[in-house]
N, C-alpha and C. Protein backbone atom coordinates (compact mmCIF):
# COMPACT_ATOMS: atom_id res chain seq x y z
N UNK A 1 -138.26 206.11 354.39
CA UNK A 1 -137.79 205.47 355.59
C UNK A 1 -137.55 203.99 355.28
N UNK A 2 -136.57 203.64 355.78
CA UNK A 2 -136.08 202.07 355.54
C UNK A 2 -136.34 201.39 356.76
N UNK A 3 -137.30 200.24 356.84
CA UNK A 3 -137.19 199.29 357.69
C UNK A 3 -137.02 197.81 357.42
N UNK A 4 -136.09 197.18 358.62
CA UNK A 4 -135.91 195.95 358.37
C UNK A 4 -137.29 194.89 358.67
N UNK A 5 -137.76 193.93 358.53
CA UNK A 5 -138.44 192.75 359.36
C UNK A 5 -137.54 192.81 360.96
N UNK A 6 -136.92 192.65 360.87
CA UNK A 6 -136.06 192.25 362.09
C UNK A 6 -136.02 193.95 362.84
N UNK A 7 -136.10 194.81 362.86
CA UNK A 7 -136.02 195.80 363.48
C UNK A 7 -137.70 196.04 364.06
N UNK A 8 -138.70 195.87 362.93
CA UNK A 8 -139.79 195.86 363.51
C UNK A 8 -140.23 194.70 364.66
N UNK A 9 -139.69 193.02 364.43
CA UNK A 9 -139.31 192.50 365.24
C UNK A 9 -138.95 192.95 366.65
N UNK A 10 -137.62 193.43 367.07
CA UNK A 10 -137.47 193.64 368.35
C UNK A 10 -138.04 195.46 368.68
N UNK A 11 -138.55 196.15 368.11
CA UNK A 11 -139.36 197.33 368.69
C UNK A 11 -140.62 196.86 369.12
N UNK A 12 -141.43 195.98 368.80
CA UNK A 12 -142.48 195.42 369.29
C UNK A 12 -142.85 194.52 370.13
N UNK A 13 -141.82 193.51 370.35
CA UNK A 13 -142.21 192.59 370.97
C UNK A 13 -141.27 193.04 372.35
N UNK A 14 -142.21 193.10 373.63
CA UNK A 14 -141.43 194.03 375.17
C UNK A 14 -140.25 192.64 375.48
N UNK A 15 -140.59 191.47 375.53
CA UNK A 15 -139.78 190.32 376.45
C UNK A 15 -139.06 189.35 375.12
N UNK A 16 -138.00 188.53 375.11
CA UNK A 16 -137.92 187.50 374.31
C UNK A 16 -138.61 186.41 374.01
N UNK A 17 -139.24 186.32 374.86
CA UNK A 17 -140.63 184.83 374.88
C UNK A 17 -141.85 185.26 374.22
N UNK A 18 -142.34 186.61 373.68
CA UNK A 18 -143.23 186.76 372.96
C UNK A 18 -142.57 187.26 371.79
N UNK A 19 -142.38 185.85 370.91
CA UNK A 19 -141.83 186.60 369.70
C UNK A 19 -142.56 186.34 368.36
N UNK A 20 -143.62 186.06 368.47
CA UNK A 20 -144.81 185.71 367.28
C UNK A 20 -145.25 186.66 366.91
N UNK A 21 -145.26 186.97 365.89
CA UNK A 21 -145.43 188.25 364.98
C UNK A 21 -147.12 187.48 364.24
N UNK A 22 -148.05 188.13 363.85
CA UNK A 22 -149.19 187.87 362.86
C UNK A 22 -148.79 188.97 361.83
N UNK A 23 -149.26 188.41 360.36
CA UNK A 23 -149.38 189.29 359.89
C UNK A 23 -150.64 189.53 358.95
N UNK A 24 -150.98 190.81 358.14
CA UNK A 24 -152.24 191.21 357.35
C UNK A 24 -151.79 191.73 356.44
N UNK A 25 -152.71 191.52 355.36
CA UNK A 25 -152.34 192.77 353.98
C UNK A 25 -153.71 193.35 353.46
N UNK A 26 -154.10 194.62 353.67
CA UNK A 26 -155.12 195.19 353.44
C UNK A 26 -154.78 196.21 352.37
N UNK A 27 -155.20 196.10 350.83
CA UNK A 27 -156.30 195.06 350.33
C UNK A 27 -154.93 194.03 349.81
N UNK A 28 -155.97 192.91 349.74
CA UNK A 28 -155.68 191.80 349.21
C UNK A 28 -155.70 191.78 347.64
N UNK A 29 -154.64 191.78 346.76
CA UNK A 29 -155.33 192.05 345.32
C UNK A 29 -154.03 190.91 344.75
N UNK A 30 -154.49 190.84 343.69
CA UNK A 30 -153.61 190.42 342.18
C UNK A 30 -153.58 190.70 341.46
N UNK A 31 -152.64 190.27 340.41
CA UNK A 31 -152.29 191.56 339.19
C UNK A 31 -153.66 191.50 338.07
N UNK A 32 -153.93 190.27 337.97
CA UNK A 32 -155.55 190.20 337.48
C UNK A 32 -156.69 190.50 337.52
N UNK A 33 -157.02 191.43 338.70
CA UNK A 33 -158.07 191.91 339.31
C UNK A 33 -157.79 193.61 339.40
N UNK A 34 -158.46 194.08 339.03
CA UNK A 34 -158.40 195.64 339.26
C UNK A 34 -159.68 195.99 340.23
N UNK A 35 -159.37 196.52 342.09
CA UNK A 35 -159.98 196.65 342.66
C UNK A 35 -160.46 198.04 342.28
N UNK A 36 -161.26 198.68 342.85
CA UNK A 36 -161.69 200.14 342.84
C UNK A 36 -160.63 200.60 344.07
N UNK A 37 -160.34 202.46 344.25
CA UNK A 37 -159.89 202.73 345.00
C UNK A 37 -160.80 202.31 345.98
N UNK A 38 -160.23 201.91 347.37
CA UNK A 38 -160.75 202.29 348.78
C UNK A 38 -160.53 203.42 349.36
N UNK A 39 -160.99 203.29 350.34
CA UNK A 39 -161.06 204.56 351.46
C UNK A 39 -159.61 204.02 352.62
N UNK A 40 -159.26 204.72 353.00
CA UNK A 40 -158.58 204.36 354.25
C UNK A 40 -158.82 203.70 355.25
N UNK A 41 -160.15 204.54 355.66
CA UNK A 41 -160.84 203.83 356.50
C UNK A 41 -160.84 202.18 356.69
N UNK A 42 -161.67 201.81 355.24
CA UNK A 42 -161.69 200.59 355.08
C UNK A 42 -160.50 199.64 355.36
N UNK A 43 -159.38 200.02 354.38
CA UNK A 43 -158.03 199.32 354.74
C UNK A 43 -157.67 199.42 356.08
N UNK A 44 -157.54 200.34 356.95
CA UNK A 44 -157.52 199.82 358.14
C UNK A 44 -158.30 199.07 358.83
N UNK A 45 -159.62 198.76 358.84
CA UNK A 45 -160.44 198.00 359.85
C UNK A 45 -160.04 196.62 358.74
N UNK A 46 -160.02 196.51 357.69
CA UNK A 46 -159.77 195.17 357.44
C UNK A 46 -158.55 194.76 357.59
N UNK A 47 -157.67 195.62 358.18
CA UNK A 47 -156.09 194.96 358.53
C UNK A 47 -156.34 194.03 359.76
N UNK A 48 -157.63 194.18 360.35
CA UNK A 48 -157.65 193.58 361.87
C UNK A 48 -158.87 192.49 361.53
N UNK A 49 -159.13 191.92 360.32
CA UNK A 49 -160.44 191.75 360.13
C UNK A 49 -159.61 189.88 359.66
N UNK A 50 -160.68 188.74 360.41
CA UNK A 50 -159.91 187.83 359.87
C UNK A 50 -160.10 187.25 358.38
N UNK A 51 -160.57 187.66 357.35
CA UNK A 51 -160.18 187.36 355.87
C UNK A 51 -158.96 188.11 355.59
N UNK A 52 -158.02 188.93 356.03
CA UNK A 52 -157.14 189.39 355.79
C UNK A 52 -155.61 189.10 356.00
N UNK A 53 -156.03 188.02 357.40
CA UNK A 53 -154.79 188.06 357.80
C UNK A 53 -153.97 186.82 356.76
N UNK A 54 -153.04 186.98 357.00
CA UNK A 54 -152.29 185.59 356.11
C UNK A 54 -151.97 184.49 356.85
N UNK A 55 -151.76 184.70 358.43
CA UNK A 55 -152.03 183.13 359.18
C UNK A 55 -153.52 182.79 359.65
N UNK A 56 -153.78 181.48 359.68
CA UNK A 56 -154.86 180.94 360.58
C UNK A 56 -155.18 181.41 362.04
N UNK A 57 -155.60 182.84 361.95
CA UNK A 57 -155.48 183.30 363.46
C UNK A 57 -157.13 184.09 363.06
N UNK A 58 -157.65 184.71 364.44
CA UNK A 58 -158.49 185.22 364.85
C UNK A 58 -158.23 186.64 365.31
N UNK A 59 -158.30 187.37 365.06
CA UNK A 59 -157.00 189.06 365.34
C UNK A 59 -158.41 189.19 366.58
N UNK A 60 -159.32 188.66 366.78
CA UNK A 60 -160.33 189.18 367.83
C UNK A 60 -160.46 188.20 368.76
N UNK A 61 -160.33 186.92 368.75
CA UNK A 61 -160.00 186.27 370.05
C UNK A 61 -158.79 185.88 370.46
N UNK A 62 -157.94 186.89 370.24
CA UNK A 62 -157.00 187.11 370.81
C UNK A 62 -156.04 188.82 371.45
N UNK A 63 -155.07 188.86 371.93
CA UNK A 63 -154.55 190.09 372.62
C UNK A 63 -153.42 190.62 371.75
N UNK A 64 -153.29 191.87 371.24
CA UNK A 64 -152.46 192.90 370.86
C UNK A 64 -151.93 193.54 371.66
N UNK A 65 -150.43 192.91 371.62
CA UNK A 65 -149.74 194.02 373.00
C UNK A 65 -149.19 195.28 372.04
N UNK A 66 -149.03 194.55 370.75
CA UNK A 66 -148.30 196.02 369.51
C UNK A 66 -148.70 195.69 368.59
N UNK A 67 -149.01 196.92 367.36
CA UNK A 67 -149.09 196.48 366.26
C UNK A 67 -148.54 197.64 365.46
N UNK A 68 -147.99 197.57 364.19
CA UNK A 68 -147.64 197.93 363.48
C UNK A 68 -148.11 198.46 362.04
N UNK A 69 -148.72 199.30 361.81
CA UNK A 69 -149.46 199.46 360.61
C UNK A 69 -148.43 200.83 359.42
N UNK A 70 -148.13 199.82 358.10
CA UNK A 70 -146.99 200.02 357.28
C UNK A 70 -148.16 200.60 356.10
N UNK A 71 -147.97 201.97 355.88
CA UNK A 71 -148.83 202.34 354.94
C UNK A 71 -147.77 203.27 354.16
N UNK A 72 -148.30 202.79 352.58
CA UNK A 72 -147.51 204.18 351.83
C UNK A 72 -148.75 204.40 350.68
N UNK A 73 -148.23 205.53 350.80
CA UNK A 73 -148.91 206.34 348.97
C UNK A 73 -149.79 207.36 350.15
N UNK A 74 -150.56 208.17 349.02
CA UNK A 74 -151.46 209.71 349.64
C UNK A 74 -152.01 209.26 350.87
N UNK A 75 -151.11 209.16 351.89
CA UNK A 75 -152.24 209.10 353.55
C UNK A 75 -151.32 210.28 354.16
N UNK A 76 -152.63 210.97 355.04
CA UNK A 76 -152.23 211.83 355.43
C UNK A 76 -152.35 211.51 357.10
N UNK A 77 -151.15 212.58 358.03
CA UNK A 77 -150.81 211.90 359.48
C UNK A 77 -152.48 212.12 359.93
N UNK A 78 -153.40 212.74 359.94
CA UNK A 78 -154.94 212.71 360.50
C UNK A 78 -155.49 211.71 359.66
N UNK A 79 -155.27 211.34 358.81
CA UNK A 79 -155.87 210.22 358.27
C UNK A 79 -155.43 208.72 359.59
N UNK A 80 -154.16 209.09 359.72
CA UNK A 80 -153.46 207.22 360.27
C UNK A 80 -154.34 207.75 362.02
N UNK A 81 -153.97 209.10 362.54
CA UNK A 81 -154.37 209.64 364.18
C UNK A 81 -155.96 208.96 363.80
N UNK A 82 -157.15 209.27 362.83
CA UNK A 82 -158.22 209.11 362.76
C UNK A 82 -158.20 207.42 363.32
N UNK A 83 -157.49 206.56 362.54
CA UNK A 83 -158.01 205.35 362.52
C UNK A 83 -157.28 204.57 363.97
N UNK A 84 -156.03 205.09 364.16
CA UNK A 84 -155.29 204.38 365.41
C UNK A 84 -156.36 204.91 366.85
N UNK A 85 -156.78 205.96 366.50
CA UNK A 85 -157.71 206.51 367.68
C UNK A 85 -159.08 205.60 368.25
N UNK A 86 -159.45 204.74 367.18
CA UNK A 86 -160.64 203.85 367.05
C UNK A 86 -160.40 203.02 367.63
């Protein structure tokens, strides 16, 4: 599936005046570091977790009207229902 920035842009945001996007990258790695696999689990709760995000924001004192969670490689659809359900 192909998506633009700009398409995820206007599917999310309901009005033109909320157009501030945050964003996260769960895990955080470099080519120098070889993490261990994670769990899913994990990568999702740290997508919302603030060492993750890439702006100076607080993902918990503040409001989510949408969010967007972009996953590829072996996840399965009860894997993503498990964690969006939380």
């Amino acid at each position: 599936m192909n998506v633009d920035l700009n398409e995820i842009s206007m599917n999310l945001v309901p009005y033109p005046r909320l157009h501030y996007l945050t964003s996260a990258q769960s895990p955080l790695t470099t080519f120098d570091k070889m993490l261990a696999p994670r769990k899913i689990d994990q990568a999702f709760s740290d997508a919302f977790t603030r060492d993750f995000q890439l702006v100076s924001a607080d993902p918990f004192r503040h409001t989510f009207l949408a969010a967007a969670l972009l996953v590829r490689g072996a996840v399965t659809a009860s894997d993503l229902r498990r964690n969006i359900d939380k």
